[in-house]
Protein backbone atom coordinates (compact mmCIF):
# COMPACT_ATOMS: atom_id res chain seq x y z
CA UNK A 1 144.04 77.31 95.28
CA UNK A 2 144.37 80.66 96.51
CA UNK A 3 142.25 83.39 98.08
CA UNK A 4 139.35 84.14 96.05
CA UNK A 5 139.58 87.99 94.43
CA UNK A 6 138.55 90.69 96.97
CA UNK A 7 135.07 92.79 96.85
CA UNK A 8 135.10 96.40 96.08
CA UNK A 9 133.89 98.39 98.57
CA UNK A 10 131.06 99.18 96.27
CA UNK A 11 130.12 95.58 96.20
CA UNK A 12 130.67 94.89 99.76
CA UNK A 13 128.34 97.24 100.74
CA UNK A 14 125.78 96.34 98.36
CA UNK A 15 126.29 92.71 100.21
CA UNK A 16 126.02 94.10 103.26
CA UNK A 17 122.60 96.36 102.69
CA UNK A 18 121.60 93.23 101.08
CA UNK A 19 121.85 91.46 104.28
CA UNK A 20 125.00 89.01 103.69
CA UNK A 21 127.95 89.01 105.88
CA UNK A 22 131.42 88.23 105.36
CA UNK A 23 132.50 85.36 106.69
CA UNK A 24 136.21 83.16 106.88
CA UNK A 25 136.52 79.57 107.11
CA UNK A 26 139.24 77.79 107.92
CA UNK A 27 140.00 73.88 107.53
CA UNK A 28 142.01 71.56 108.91
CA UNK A 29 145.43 70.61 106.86
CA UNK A 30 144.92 67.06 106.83
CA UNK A 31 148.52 67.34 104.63
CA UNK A 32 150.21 69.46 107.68
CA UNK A 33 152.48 67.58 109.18
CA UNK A 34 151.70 68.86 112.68
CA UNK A 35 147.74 67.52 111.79
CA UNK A 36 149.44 63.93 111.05
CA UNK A 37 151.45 63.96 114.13
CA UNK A 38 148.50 64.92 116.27
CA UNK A 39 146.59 62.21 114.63
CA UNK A 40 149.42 59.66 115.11
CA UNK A 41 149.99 60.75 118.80
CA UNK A 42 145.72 60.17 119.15
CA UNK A 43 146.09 57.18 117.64
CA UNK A 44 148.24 55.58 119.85
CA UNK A 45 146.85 56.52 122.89
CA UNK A 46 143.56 54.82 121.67
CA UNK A 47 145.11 51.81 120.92
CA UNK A 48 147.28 51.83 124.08
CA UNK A 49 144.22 52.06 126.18
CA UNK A 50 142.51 49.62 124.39
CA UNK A 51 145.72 47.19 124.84
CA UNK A 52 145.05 47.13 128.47
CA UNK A 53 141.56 46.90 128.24
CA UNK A 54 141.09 43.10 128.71
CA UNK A 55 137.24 43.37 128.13
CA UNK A 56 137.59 45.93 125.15
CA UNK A 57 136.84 43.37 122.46
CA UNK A 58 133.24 42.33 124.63
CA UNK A 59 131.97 45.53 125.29
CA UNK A 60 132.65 46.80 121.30
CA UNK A 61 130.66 43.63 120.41
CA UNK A 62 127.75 44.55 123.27
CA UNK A 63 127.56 48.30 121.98
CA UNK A 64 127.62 47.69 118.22
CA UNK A 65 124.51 45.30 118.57
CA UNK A 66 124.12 43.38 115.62
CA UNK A 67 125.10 46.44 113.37
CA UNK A 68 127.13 44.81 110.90
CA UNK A 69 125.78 41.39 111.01
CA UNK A 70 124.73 40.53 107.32
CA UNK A 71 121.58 39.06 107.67
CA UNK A 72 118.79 41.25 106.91
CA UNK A 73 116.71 42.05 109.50
């Protein structure tokens, strides 16, 4: 996918009296390989802390309530 055609001026301005703006946005690269490292490197630090957490497992089960428990309520 590339960058969509450009305006005229013509129609820019008729955008622009119209009331529109221009505006860019830009996503994250979830195939960049500096995304994926960033992820990995967050990753691990969660599950590092978490690791020597002994009472990680009891307060996930306190703050999830009964969230995913399958009976209906």
């Amino acid at each position: 996918m590339g960058r969509p055609n450009e305006l005229t001026e013509e129609q820019r301005q008729d955008l622009l009296a119209k009331g529109w703006r221009a505006l860019e946005v830009w996503v994250i690269d979830r195939e960049s390989e500096a995304y994926k490292a960033e992820v990995a490197r967050q990753l691990a630090a969660a599950a590092d802390a978490d690791s020597r957490d002994p009472d990680i497992d009891d307060w996930t089960l306190h703050v999830r309530g009964d969230l995913w428990d399958d009976e209906a309520p």
